[in-house]
C-alpha atoms as a PDB file:
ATOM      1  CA  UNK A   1     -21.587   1.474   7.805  1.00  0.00           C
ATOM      2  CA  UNK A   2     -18.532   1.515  10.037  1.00  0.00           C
ATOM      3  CA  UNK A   3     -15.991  -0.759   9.162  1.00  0.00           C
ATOM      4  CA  UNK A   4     -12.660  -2.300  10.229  1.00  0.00           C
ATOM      5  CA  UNK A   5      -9.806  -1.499   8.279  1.00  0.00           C
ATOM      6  CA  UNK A   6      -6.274  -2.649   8.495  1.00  0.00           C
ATOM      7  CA  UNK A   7      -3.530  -0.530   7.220  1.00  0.00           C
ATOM      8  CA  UNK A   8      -0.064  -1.000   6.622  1.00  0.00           C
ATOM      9  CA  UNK A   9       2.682   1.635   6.119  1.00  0.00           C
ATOM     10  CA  UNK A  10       0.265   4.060   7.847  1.00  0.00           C
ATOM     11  CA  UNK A  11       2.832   6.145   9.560  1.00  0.00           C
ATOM     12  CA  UNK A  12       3.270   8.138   6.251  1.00  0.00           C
ATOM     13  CA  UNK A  13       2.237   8.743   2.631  1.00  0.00           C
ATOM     14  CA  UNK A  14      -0.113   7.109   1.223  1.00  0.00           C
ATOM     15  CA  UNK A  15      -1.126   4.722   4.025  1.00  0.00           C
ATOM     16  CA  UNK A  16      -1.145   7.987   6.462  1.00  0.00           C
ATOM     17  CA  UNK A  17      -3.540   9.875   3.643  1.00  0.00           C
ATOM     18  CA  UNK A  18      -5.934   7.293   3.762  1.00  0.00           C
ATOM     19  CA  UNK A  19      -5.499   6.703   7.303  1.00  0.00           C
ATOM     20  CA  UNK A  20      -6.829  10.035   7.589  1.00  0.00           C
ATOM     21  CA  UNK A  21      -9.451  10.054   5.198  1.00  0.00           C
ATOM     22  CA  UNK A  22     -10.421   6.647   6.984  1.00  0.00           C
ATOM     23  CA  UNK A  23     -10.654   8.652  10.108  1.00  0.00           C
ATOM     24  CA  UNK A  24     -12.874  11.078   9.253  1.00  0.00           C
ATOM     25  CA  UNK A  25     -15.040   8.828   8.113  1.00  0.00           C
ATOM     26  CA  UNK A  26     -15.998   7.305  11.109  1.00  0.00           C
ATOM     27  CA  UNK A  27     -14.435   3.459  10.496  1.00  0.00           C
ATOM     28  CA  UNK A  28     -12.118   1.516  12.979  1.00  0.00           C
ATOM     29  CA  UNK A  29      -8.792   1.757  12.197  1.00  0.00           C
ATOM     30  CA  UNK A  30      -5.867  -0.861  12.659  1.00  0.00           C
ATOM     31  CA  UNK A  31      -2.422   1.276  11.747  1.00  0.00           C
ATOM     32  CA  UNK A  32       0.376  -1.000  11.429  1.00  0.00           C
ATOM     33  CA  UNK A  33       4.398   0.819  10.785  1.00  0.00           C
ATOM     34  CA  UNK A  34       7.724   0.375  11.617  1.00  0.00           C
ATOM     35  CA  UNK A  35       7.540   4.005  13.552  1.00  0.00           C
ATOM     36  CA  UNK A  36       6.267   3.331  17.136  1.00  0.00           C
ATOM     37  CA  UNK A  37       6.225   7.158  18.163  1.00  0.00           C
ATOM     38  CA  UNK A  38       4.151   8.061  14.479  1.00  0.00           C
ATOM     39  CA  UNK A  39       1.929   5.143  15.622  1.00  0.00           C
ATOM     40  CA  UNK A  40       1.133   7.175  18.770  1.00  0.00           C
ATOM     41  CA  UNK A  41       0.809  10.308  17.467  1.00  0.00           C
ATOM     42  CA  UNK A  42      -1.934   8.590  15.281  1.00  0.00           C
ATOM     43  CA  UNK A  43      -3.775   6.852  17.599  1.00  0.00           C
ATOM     44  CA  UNK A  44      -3.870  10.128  19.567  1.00  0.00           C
ATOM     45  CA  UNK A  45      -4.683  12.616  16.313  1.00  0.00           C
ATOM     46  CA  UNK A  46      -7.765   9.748  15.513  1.00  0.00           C
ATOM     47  CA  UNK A  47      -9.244  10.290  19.311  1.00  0.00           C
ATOM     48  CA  UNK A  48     -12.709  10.272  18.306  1.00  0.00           C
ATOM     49  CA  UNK A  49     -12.182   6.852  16.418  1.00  0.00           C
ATOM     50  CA  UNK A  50     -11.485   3.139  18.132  1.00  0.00           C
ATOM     51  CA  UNK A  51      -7.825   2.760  17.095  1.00  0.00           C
ATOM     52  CA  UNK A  52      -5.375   0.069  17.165  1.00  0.00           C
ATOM     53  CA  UNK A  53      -1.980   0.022  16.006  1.00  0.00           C
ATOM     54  CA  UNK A  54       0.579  -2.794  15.453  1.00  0.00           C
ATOM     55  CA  UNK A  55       4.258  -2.146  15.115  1.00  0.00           C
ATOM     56  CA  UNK A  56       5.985  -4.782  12.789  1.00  0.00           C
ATOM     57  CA  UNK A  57       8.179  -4.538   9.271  1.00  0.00           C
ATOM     58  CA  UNK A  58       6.678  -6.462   6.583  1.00  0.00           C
ATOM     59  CA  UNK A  59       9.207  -8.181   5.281  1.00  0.00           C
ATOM     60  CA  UNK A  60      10.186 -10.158   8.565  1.00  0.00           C
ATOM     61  CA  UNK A  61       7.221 -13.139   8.919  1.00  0.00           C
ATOM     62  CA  UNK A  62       8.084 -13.615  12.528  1.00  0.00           C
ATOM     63  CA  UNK A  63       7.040  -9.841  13.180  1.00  0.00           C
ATOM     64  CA  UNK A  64       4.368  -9.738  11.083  1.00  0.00           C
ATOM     65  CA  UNK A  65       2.485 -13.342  12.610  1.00  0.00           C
ATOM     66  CA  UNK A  66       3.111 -12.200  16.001  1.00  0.00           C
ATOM     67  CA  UNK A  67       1.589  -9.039  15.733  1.00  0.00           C
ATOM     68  CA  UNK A  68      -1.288 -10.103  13.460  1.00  0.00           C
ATOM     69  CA  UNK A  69      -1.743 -13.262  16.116  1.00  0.00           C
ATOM     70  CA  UNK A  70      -2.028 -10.353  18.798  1.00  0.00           C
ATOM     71  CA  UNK A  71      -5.201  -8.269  17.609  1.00  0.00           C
ATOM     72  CA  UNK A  72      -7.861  -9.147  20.371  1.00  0.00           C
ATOM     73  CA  UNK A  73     -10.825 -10.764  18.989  1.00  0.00           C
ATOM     74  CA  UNK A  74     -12.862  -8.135  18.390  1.00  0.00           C
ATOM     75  CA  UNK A  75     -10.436  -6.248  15.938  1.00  0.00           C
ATOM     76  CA  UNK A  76      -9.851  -9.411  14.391  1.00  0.00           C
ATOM     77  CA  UNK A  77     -13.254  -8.853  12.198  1.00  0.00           C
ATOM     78  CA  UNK A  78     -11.436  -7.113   9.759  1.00  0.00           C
ATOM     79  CA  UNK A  79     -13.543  -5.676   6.742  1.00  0.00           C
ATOM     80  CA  UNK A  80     -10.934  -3.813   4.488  1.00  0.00           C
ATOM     81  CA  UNK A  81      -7.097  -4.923   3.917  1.00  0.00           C
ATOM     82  CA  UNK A  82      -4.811  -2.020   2.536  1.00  0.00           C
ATOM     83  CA  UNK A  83      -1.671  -3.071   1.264  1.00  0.00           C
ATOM     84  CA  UNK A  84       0.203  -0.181   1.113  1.00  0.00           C
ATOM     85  CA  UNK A  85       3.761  -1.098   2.942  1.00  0.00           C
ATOM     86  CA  UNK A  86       6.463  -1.141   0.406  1.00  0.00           C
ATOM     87  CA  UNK A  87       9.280   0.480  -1.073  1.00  0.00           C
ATOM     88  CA  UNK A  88      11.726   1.371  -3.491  1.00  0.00           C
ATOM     89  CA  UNK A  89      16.016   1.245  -3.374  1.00  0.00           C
ATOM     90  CA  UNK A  90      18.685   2.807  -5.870  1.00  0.00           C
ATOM     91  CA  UNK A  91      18.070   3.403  -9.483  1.00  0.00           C
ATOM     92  CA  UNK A  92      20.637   0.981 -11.342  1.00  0.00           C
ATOM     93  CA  UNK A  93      21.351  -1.328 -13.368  1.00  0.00           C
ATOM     94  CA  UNK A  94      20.676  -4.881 -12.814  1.00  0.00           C
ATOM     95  CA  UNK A  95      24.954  -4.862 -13.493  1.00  0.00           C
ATOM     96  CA  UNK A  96      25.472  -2.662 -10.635  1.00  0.00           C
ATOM     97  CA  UNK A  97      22.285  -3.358  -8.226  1.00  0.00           C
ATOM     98  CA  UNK A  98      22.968  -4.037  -4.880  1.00  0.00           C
ATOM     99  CA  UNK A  99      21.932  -7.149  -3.313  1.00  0.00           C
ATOM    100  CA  UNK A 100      20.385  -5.606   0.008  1.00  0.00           C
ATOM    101  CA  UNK A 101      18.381  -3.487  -2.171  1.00  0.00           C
ATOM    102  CA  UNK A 102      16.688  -6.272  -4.478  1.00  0.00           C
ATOM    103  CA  UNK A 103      16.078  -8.101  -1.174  1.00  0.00           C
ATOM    104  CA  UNK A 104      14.600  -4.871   0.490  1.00  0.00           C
ATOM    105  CA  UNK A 105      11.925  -4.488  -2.272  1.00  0.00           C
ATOM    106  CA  UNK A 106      11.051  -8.067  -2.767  1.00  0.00           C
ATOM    107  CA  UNK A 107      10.802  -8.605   0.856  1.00  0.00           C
ATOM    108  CA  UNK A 108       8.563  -5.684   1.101  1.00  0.00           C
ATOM    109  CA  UNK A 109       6.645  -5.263  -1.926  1.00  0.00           C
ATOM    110  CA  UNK A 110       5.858  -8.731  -2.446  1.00  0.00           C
ATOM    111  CA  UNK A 111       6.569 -11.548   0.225  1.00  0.00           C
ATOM    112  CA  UNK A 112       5.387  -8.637   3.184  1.00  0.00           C
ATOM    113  CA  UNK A 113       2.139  -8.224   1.073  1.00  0.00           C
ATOM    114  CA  UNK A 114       1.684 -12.180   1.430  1.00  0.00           C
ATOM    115  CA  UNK A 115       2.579 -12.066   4.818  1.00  0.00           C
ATOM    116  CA  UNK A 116       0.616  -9.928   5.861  1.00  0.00           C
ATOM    117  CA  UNK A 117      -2.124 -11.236   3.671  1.00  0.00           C
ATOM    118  CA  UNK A 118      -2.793 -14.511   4.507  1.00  0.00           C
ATOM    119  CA  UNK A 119      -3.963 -14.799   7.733  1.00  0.00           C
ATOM    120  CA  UNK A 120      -6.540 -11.864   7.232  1.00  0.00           C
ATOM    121  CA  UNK A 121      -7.493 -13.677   4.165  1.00  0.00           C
ATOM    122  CA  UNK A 122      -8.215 -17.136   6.108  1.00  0.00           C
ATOM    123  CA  UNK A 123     -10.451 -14.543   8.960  1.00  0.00           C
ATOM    124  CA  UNK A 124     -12.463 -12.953   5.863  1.00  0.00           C
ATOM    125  CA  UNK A 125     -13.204 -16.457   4.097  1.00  0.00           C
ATOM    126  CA  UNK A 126     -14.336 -17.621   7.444  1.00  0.00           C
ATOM    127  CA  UNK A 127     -16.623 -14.793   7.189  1.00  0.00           C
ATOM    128  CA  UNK A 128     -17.344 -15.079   3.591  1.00  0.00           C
ATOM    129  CA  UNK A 129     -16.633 -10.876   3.156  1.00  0.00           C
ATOM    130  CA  UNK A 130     -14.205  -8.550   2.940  1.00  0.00           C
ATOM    131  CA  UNK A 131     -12.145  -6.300   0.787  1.00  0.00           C
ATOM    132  CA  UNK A 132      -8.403  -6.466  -0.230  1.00  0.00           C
ATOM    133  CA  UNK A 133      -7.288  -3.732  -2.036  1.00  0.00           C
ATOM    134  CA  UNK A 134      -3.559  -3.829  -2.963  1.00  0.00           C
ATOM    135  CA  UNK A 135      -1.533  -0.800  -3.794  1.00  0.00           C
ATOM    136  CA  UNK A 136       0.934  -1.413  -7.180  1.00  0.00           C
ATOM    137  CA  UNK A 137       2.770   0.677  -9.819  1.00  0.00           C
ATOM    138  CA  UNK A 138       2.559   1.986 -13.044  1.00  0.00           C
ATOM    139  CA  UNK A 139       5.939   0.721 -13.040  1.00  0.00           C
ATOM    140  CA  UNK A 140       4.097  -2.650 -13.546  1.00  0.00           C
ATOM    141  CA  UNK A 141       2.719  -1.594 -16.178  1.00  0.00           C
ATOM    142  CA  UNK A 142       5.537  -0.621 -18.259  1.00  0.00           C
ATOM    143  CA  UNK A 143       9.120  -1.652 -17.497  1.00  0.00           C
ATOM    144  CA  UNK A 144      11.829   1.146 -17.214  1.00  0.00           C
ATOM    145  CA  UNK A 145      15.858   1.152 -17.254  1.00  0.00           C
ATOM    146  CA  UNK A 146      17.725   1.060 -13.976  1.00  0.00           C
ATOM    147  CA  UNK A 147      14.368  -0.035 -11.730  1.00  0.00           C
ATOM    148  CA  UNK A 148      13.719  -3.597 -13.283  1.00  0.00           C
ATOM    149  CA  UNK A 149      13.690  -5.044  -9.966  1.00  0.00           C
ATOM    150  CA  UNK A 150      11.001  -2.532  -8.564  1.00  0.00           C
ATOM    151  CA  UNK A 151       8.886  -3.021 -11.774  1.00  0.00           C
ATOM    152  CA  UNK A 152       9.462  -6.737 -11.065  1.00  0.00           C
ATOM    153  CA  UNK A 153       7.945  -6.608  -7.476  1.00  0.00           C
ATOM    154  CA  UNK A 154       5.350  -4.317  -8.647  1.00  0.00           C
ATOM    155  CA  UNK A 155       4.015  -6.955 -11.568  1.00  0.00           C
ATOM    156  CA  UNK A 156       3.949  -9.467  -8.844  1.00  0.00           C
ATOM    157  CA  UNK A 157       1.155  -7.278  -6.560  1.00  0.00           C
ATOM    158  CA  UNK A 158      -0.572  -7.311 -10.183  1.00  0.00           C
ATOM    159  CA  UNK A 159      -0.211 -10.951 -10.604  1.00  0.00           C
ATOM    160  CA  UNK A 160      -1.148 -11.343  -6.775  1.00  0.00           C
ATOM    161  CA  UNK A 161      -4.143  -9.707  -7.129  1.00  0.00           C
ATOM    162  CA  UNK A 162      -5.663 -11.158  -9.790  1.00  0.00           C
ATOM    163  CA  UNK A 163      -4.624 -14.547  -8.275  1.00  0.00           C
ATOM    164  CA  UNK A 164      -6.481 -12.995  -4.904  1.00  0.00           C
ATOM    165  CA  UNK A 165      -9.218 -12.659  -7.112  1.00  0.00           C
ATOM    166  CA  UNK A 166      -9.398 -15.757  -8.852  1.00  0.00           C
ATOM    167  CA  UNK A 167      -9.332 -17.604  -5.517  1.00  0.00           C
ATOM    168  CA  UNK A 168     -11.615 -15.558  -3.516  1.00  0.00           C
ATOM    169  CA  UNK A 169     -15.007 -14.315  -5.430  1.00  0.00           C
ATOM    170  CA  UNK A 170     -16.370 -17.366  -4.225  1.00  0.00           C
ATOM    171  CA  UNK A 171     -16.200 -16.309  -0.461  1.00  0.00           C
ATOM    172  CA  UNK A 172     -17.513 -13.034  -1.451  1.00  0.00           C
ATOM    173  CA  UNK A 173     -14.254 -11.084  -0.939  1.00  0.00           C
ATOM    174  CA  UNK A 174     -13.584  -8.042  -3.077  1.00  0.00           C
ATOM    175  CA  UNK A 175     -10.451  -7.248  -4.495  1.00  0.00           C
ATOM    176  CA  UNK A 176      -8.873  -3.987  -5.969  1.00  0.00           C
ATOM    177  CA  UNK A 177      -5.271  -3.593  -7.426  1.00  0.00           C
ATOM    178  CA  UNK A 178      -4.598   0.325  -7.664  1.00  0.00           C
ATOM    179  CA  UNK A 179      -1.686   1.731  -9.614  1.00  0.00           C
ATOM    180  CA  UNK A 180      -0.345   5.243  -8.934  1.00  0.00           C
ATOM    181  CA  UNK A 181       1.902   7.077 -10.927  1.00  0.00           C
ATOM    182  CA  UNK A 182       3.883   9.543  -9.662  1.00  0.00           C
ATOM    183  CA  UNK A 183       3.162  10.487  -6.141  1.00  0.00           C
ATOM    184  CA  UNK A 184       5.141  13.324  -4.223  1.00  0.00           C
ATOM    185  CA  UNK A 185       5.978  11.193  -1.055  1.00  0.00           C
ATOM    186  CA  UNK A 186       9.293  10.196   0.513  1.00  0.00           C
ATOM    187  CA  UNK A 187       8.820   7.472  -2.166  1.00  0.00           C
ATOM    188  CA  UNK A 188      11.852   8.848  -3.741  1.00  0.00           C
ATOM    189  CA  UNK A 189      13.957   9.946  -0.852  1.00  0.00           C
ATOM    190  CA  UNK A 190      13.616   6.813   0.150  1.00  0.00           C
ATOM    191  CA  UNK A 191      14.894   5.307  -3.356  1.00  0.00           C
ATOM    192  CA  UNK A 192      18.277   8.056  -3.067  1.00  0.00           C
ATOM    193  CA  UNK A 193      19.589   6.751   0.161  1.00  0.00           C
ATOM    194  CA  UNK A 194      17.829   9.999   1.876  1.00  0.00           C
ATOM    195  CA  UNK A 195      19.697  12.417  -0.568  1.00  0.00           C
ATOM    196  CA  UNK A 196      17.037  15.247  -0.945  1.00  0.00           C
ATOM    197  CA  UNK A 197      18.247  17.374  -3.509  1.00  0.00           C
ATOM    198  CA  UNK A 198      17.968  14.252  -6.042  1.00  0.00           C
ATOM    199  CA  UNK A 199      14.729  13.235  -4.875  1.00  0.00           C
ATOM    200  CA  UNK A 200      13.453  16.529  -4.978  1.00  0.00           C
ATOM    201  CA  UNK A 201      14.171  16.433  -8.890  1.00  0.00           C
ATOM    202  CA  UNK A 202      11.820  13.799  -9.453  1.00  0.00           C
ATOM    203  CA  UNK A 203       9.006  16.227  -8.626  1.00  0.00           C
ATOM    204  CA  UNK A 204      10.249  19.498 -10.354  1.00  0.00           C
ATOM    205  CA  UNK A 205       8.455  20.807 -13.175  1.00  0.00           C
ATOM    206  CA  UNK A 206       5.068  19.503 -12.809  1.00  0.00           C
ATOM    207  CA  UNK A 207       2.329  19.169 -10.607  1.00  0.00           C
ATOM    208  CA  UNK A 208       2.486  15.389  -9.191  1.00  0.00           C
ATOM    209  CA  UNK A 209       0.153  13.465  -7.916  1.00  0.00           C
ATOM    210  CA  UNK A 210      -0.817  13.919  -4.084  1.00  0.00           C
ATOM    211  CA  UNK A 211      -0.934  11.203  -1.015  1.00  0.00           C
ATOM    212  CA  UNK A 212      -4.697  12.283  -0.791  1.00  0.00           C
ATOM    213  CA  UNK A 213      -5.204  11.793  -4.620  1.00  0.00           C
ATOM    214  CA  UNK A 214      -5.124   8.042  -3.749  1.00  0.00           C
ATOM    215  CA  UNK A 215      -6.374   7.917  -0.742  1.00  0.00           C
ATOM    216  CA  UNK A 216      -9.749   9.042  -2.428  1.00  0.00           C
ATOM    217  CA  UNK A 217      -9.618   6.542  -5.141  1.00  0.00           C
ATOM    218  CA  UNK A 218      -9.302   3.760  -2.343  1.00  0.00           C
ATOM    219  CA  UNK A 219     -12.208   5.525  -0.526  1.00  0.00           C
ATOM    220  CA  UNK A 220     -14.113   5.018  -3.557  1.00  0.00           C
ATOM    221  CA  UNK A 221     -13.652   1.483  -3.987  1.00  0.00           C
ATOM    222  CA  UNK A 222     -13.794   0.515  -0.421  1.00  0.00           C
ATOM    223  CA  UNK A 223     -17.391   2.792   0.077  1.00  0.00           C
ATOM    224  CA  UNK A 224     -18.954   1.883  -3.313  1.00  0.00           C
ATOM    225  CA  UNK A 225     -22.472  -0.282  -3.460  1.00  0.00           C
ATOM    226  CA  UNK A 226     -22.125  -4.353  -2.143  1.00  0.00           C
ATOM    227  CA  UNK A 227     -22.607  -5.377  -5.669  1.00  0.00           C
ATOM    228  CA  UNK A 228     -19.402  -3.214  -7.488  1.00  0.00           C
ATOM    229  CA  UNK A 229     -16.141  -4.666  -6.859  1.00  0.00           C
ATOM    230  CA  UNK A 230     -13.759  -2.390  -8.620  1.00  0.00           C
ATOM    231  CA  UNK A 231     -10.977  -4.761  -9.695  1.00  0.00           C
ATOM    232  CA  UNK A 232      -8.198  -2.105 -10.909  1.00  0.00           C
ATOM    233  CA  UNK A 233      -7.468   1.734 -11.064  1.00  0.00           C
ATOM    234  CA  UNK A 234      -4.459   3.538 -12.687  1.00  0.00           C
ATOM    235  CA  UNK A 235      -3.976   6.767 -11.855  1.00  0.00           C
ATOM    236  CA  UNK A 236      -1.639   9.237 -13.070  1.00  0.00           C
ATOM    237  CA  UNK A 237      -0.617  12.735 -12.815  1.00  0.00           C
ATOM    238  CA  UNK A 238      -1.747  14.792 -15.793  1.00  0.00           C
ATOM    239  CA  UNK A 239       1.596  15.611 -16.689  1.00  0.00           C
ATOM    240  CA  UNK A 240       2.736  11.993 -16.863  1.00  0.00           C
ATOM    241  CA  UNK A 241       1.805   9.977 -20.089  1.00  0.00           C
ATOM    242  CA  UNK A 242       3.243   6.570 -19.200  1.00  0.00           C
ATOM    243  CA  UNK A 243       6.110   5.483 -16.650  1.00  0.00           C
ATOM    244  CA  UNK A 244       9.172   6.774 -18.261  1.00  0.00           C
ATOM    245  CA  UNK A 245       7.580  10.121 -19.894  1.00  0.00           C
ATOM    246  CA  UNK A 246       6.598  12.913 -17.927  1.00  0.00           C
ATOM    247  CA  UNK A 247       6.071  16.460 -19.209  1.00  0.00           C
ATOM    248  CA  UNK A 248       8.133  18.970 -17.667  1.00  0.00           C
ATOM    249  CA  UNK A 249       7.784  22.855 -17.776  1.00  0.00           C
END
């Protein structure tokens, strides 16, 4: 059955993957991003699917009300919510963390998830269905030196979702929390300020996980029977054994 799904951070990695995947299954897609011109470029690569796309940053309410308050009514029906936007900045200490950065990730990773959240939440209970499905960390799972605050904002999407969950079973809305280990992305250019050489490190030695690789577990969830509701997934590389250890050749 087609459905209407709403994605955010869909101009690359994961969101993009699953974008994709998305696609080629057949479903309505609403891409949401900071990139206008990768927006585009989506829309126009998806040209055998109806596709909308919304350009706002999570983190900034104003954007993200206006833009949700925008959808015409009939992409406001929206069956599947993937909270994918977030990020990660510097690997320090909480002694020498910047500011900017703490408020970068807990803007994105956690207030921009609620943002964006709860005015699709109010059209699905109006509707009695839906689907959130909410993408964490293993870095939730298991706290690490020098990315406290990012393990911080990750536990929250854990603690959000099973909040989500608590609060909405009644109104027959699904919820799924998925944790991914390490994923080659720009996840960790991102992290190093856009230095390369160090992010590139991160993925050296092993075979990582792939955008894809996640995008088919959320597949999964999203197309499995009415009556399964998958409630969490971790997923790690096979190299990787928990958050801080990963086997290198």
């Amino acid at each position: 059955m087609k459905k209407t799904i709403f994605i955010t951070g869909a101009t690359s990695g994961i969101g993009k993957a699953t974008a994709e995947l998305f696609a080629q299954q057949g479903h309505r897609l609403v891409l949401c991003g900071r990139r206008v011109e990768i927006l585009k470029q989506l829309k126009n690569q998806f040209s055998d699917n109806e596709v909308y796309w919304l350009q706002f940053d999570v983190r900034h309410a104003d954007q993200v009300h206006q833009a949700i308050q925008s959808l015409p009514l009939e992409w406001q029906n929206i069956d599947v919510l993937i909270n994918n936007a977030g990020n990660a900045h510097g690997l320090e200490p909480i002694s020498e963390g910047k500011i900017s950065d703490w408020d970068a990730m807990l803007d994105g990773n956690v207030k921009g998830l609620l943002y964006v959240s709860q005015p699709i939440i109010q059209w699905m209970k109006a509707r009695k269905t839906g689907h959130i499905v909410n993408i964490s960390s293993v870095a939730a799972r298991q706290t690490y030196a020098n990315g406290v605050v990012y393990c911080a904002s990750k536990k929250a999407v854990d603690i959000l979702s099973e909040g989500m969950r608590i609060e909405l079973t009644e109104f027959g809305i699904k919820v799924t929390n998925i944790q991914p280990g390490a994923v080659e992305t720009d996840f960790s250019k991102i992290r190093f300020k856009g230095d390369e050489i160090r992010a590139n490190t991160v993925y050296q030695g092993y075979e990582a996980l792939k955008a894809e690789d996640i995008a088919n577990a959320i597949s999964y969830c999203v197309n499995a029977p009415e009556r399964v509701s998958i409630a969490e997934i971790c997923i790690y590389p096979k190299a990787q054994a928990e958050p801080r250890m990963i086997h290198k050749e």
